[in-house]
C-alpha atoms as a PDB file:
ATOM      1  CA  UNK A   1     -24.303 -10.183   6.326  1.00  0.00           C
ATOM      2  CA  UNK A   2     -26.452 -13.547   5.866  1.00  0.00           C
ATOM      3  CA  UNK A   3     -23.686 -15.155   3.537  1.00  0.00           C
ATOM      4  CA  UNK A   4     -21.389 -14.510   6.618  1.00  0.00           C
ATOM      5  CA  UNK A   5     -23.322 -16.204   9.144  1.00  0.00           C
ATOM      6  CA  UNK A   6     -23.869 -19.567   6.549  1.00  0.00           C
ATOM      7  CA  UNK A   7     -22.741 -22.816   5.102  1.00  0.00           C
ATOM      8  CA  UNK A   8     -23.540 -21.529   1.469  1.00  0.00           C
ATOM      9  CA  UNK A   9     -24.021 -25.195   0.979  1.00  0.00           C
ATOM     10  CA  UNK A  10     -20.901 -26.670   2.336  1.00  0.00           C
ATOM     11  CA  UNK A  11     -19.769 -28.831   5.251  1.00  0.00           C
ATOM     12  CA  UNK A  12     -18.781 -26.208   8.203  1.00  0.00           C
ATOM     13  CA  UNK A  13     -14.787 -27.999   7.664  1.00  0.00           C
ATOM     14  CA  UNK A  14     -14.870 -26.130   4.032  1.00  0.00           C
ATOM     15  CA  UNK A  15     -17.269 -23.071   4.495  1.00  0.00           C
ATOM     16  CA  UNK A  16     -14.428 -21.944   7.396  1.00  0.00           C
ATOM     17  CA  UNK A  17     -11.866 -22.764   4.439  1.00  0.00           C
ATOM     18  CA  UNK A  18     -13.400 -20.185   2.326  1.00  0.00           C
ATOM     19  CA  UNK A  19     -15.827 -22.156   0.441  1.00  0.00           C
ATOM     20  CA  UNK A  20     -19.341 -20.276  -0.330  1.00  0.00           C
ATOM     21  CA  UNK A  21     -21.736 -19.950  -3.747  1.00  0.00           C
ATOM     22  CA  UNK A  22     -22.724 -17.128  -5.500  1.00  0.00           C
ATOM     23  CA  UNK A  23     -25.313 -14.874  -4.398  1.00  0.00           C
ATOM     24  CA  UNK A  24     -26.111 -14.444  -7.627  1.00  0.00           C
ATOM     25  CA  UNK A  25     -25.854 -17.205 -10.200  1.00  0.00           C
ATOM     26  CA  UNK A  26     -24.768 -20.544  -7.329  1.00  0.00           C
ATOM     27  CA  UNK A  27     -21.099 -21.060  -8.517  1.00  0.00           C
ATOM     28  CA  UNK A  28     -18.895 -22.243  -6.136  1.00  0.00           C
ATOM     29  CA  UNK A  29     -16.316 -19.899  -4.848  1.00  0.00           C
ATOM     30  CA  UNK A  30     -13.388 -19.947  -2.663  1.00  0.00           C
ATOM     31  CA  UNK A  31     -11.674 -17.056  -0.858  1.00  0.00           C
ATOM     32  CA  UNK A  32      -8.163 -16.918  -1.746  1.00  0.00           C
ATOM     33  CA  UNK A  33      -6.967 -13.551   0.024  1.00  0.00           C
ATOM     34  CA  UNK A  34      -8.542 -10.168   0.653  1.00  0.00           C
ATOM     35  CA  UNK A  35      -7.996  -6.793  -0.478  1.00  0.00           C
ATOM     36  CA  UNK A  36      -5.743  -3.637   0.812  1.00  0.00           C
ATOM     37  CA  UNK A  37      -8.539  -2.125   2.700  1.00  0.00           C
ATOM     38  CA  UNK A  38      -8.999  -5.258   4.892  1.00  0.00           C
ATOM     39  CA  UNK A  39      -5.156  -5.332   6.027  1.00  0.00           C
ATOM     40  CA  UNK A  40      -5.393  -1.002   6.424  1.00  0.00           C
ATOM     41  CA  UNK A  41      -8.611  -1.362   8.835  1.00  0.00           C
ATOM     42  CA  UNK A  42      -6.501  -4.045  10.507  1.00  0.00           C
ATOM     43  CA  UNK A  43      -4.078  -2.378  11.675  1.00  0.00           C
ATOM     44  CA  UNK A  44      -5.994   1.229  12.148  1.00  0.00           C
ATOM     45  CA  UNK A  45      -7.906  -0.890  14.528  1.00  0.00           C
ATOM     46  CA  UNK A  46      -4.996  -2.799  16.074  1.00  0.00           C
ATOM     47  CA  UNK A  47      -2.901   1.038  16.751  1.00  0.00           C
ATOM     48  CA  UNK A  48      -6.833   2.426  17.965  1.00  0.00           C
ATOM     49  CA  UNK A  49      -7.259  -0.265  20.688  1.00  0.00           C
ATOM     50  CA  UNK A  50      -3.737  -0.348  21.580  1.00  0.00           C
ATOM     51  CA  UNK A  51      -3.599   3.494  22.300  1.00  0.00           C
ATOM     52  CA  UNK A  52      -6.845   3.602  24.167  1.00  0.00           C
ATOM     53  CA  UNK A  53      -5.927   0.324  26.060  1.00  0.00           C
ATOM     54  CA  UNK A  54      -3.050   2.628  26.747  1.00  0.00           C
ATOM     55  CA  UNK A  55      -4.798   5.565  28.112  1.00  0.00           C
ATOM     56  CA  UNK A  56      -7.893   3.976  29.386  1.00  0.00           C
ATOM     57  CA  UNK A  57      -6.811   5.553  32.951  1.00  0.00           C
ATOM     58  CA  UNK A  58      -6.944   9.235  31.292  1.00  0.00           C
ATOM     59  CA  UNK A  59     -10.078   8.366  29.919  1.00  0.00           C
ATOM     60  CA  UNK A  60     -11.590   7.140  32.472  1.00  0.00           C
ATOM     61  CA  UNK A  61     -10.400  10.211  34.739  1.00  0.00           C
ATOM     62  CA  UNK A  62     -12.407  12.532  32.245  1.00  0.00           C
ATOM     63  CA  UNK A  63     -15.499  10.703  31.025  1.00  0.00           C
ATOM     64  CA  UNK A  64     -16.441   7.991  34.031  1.00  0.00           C
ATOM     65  CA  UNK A  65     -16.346   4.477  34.472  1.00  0.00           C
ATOM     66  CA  UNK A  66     -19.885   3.938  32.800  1.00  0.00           C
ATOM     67  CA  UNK A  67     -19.092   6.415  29.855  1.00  0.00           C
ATOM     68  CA  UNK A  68     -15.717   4.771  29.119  1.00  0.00           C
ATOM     69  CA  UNK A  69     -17.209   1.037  29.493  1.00  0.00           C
ATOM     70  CA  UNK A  70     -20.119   2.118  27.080  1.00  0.00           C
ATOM     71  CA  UNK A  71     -17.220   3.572  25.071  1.00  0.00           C
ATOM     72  CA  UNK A  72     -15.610   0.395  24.776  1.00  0.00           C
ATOM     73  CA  UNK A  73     -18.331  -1.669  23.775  1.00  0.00           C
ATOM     74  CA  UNK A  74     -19.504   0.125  21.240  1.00  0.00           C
ATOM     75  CA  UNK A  75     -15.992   0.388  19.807  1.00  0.00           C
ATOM     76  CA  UNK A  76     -15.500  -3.049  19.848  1.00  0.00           C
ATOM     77  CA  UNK A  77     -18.824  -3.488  18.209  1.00  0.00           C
ATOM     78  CA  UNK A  78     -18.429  -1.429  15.476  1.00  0.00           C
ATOM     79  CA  UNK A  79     -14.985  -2.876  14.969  1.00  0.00           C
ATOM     80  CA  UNK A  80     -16.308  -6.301  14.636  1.00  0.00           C
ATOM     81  CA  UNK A  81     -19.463  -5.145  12.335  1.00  0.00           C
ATOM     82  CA  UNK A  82     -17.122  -2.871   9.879  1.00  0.00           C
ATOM     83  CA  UNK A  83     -14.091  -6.111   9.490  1.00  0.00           C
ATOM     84  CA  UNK A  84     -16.987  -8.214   8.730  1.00  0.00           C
ATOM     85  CA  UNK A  85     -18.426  -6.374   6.038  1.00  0.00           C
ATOM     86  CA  UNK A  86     -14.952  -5.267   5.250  1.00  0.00           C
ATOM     87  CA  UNK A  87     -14.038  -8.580   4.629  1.00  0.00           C
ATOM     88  CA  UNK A  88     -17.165  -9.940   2.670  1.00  0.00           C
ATOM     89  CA  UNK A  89     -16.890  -6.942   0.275  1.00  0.00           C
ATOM     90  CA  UNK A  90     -13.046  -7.163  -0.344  1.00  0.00           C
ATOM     91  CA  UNK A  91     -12.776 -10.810  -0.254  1.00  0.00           C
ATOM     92  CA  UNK A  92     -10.413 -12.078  -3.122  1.00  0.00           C
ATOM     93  CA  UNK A  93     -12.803 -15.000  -4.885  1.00  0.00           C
ATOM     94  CA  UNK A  94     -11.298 -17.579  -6.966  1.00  0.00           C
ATOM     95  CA  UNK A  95     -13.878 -19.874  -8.937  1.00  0.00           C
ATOM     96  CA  UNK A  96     -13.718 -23.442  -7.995  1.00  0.00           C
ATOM     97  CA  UNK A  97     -14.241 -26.705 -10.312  1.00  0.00           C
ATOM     98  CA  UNK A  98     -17.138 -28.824  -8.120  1.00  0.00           C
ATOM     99  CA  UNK A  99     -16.117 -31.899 -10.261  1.00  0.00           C
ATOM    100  CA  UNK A 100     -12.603 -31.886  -9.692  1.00  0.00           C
ATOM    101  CA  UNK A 101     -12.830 -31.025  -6.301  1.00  0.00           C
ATOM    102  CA  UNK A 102     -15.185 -33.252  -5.521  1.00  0.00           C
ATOM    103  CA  UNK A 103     -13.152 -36.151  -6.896  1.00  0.00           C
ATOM    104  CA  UNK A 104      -9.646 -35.328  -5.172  1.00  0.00           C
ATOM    105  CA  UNK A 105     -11.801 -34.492  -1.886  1.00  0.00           C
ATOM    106  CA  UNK A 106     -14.518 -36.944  -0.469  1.00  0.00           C
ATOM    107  CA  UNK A 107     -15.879 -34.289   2.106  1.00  0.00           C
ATOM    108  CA  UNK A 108     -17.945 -32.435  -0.603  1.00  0.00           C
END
């Protein structure tokens, strides 16, 4: 989770971009695209909120106003914890050339 809170040694314009190093060994790495799994838990999660943003009124009718705003926030929590790890461990990595790129691009 640290690598997805960090620079990894870039400027913040290329670490958004996709740039980050090697946990292991320092080589620099780009994200070019991300797996299945991300795009499935995508739109799980998309159809999940959209039928409970749906039906929030017959949930709140059973369970409470406090139970279904606790409900929610934990939902959205754990949606936002799982598509960040999600992402980090089925991120599509490409290795980059630092000489090259730092020849055509003066920011690095």
């Amino acid at each position: 989770m640290r690598y997805a809170f960090s620079l990894q040694g870039f400027p913040f314009s290329k670490s958004i971009q996709g740039y980050l190093k090697c946990q292991n060994c320092g080589t620099d790495l780009r994200i070019t695209g991300f797996g299945k799994q991300v795009w499935l838990l995508f739109t799980v999660t998309v159809i999940v909120l959209a039928m409970l943003a749906l039906f929030y009124r017959d949930l709140f009718s059973i369970i409470g106003f406090g139970a279904t705003a606790v409900y929610w926030v934990l939902l959205i929590f754990l949606v936002v914890y799982v598509f960040s790890y999600g992402m980090w461990k089925h991120a599509i990595l490409k290795q980059i050339d630092t000489d090259t790129t730092s020849k055509t691009d003066p920011s690095i």
